[in-house]
N, C-alpha and C. Protein backbone atom coordinates (compact mmCIF):
# COMPACT_ATOMS: atom_id res chain seq x y z
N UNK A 1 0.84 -1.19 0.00
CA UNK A 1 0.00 0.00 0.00
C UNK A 1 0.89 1.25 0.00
N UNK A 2 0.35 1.70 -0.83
CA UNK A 2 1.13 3.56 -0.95
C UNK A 2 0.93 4.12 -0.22
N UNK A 3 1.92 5.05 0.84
CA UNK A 3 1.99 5.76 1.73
C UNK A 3 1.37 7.65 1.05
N UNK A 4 0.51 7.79 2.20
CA UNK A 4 0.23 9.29 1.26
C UNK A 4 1.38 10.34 1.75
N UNK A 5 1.70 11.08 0.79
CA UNK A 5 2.53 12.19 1.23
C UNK A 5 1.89 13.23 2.13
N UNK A 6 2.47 13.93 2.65
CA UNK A 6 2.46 14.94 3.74
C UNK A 6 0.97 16.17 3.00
N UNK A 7 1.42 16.42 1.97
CA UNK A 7 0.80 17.31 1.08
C UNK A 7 -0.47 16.20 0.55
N UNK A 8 -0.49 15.76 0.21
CA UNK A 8 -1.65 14.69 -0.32
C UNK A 8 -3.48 14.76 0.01
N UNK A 9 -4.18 15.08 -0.21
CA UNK A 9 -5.54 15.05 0.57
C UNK A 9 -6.43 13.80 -0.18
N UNK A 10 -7.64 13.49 0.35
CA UNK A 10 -7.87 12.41 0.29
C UNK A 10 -9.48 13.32 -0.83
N UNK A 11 -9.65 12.81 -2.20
CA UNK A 11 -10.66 13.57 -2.46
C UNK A 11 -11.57 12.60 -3.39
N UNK A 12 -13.42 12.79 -3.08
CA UNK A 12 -13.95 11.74 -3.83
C UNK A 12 -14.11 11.87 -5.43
N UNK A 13 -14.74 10.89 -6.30
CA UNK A 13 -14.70 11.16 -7.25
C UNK A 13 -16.03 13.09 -7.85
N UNK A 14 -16.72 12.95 -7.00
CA UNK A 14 -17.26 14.27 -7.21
C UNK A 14 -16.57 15.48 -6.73
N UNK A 15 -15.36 15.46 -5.64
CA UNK A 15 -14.65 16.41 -5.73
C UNK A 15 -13.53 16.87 -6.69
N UNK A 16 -13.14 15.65 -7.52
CA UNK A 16 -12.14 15.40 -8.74
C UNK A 16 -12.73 16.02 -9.80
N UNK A 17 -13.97 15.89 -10.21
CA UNK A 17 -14.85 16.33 -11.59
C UNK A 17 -15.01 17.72 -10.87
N UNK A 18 -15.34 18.24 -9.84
CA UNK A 18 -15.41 19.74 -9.35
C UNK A 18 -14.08 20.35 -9.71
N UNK A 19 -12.98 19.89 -8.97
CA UNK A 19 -12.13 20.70 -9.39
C UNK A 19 -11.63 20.67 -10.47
N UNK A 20 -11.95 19.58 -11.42
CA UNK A 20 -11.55 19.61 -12.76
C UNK A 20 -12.21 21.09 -13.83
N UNK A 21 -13.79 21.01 -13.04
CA UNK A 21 -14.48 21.69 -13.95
C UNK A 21 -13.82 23.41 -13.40
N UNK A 22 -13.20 23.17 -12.20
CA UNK A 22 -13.34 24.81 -11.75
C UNK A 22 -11.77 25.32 -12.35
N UNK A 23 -10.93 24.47 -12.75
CA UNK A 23 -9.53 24.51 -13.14
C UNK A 23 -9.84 24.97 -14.93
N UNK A 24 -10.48 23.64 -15.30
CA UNK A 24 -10.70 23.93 -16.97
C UNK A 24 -11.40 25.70 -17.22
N UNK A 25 -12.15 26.16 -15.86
CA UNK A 25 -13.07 27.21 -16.46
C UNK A 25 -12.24 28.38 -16.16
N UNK A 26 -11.62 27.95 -15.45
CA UNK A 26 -10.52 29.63 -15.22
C UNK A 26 -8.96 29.61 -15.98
N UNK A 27 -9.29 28.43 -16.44
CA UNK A 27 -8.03 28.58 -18.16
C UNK A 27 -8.90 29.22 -18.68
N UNK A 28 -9.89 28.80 -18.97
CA UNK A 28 -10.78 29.65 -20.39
C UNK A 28 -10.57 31.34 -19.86
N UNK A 29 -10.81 31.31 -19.05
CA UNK A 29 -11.17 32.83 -18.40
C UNK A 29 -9.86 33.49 -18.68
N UNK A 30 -8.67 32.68 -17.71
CA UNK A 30 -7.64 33.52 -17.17
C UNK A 30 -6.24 33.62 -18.52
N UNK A 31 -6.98 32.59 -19.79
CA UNK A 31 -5.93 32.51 -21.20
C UNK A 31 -4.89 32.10 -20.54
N UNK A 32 -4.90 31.06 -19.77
CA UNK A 32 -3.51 30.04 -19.49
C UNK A 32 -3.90 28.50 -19.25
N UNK A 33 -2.77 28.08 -19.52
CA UNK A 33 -3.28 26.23 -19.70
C UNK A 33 -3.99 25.69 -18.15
N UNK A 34 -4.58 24.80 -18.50
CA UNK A 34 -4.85 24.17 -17.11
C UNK A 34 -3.87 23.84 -15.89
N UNK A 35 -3.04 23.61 -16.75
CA UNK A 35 -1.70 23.22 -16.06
C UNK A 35 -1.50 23.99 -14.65
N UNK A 36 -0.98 25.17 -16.01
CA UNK A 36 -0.64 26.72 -15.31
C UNK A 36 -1.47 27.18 -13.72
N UNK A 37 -3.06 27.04 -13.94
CA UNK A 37 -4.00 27.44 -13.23
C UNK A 37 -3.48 26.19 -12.03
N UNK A 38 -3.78 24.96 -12.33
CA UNK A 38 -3.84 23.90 -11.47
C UNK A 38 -2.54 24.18 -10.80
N UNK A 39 -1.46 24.84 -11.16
CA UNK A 39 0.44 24.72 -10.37
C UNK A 39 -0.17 25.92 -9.07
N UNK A 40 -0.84 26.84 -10.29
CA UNK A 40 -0.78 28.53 -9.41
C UNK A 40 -2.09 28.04 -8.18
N UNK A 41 -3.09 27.56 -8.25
CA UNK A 41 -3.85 27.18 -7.12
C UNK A 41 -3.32 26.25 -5.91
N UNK A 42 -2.60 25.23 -6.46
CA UNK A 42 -1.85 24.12 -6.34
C UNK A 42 -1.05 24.94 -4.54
N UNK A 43 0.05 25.97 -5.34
CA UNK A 43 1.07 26.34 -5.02
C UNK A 43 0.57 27.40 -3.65
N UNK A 44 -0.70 28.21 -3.79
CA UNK A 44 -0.99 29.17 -2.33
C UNK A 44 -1.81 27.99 -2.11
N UNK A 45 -2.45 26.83 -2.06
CA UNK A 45 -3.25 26.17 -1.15
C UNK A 45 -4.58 26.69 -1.06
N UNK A 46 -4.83 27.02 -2.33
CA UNK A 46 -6.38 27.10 -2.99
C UNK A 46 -7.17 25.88 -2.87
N UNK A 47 -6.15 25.44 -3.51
CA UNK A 47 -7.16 24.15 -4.11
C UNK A 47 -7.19 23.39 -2.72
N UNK A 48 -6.55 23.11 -2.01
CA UNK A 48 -6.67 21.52 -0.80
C UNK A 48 -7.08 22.41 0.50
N UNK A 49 -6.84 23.92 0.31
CA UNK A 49 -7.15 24.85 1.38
C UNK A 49 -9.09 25.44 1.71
N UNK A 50 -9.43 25.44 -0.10
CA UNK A 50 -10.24 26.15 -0.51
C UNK A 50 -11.81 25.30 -0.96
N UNK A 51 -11.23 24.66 -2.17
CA UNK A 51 -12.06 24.38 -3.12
C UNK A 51 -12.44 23.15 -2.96
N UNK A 52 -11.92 22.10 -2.18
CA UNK A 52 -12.15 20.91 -2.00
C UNK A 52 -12.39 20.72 -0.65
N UNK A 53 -12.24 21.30 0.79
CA UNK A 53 -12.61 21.05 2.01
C UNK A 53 -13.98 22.28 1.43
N UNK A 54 -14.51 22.95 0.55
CA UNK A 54 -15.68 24.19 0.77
C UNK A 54 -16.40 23.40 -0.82
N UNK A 55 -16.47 21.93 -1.06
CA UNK A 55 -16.62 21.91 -2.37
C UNK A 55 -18.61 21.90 -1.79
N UNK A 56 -18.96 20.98 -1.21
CA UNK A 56 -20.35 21.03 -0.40
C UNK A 56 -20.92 22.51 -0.88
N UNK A 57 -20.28 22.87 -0.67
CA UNK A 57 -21.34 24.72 -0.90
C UNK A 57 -20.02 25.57 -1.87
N UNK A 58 -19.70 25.01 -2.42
CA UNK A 58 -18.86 25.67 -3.81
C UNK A 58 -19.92 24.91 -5.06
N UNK A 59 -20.17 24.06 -4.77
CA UNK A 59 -20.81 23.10 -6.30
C UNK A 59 -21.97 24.43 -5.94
N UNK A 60 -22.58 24.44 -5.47
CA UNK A 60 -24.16 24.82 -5.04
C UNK A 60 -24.19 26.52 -6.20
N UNK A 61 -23.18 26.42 -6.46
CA UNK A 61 -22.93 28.49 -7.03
C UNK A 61 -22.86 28.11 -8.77
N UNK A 62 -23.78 29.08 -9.00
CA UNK A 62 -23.26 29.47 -10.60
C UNK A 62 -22.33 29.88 -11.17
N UNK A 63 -21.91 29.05 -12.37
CA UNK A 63 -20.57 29.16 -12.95
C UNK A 63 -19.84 30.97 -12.76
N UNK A 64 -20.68 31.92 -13.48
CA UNK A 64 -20.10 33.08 -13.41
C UNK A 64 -19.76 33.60 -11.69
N UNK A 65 -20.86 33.06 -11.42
CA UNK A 65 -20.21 33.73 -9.11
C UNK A 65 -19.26 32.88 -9.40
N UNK A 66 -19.30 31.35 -9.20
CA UNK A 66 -18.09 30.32 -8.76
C UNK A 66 -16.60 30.93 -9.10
N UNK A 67 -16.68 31.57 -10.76
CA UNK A 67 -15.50 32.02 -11.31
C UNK A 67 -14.96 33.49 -10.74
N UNK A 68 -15.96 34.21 -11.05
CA UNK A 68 -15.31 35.16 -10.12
C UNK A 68 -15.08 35.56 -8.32
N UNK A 69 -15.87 34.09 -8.06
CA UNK A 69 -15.51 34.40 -6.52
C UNK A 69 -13.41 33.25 -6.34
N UNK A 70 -13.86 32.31 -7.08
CA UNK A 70 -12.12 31.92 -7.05
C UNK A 70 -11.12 33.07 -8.01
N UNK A 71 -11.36 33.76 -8.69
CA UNK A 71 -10.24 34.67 -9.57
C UNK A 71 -10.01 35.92 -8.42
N UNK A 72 -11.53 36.12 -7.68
CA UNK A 72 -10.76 37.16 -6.60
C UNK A 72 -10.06 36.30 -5.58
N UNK A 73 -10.49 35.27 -5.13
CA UNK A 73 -9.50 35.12 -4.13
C UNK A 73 -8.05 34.59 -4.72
N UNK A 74 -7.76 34.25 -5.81
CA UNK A 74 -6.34 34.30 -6.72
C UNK A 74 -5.85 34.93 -6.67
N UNK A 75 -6.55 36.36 -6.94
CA UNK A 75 -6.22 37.92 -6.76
C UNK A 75 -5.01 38.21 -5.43
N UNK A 76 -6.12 38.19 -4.33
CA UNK A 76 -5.58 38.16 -2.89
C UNK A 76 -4.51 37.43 -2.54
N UNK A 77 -4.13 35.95 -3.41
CA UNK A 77 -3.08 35.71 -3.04
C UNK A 77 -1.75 35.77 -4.09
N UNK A 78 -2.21 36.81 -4.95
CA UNK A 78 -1.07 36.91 -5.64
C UNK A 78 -0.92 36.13 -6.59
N UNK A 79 -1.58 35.26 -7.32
CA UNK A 79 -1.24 33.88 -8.50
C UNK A 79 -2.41 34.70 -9.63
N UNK A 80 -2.85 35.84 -9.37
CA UNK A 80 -3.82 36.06 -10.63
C UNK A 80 -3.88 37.40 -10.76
N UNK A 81 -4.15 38.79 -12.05
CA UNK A 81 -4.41 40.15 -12.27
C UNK A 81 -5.86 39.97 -12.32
């Protein structure tokens, strides 16, 4: 059995398709690869901080709030203009 790393979180398959969909939609938005978005969320602890322990009442929001409520808080930490 694989040991999880320190950094690692444990996430179900409906939190995987969430953050897939919230990563793919702020490439479209932000004109950078998924990649890019997924390193820069990745890297301030958006994503394992944010979007996946708040996914319960993050799914619940319409695409345009959802997007601009994660691009401001990108904002705040510096990974987005």
């Amino acid at each position: 059995m694989r040991r999880k790393r320190k950094d690692e979180i444990a996430m179900s398959a409906q939190q995987i398709d969430f953050a897939t969909y919230c990563i793919g939609n702020l490439s479209q938005r932000m004109g950078v690869s998924q990649r890019e978005v997924y390193n820069r969320l990745n890297r301030v602890g958006i994503l394992s901080g944010y979007i996946i322990p708040a996914y319960e009442t993050l799914h619940t929001f319409g695409k345009e709030y959802l997007m601009n409520d994660l691009l401001d808080y990108m904002r705040e930490k510096g990974v987005a203009e």
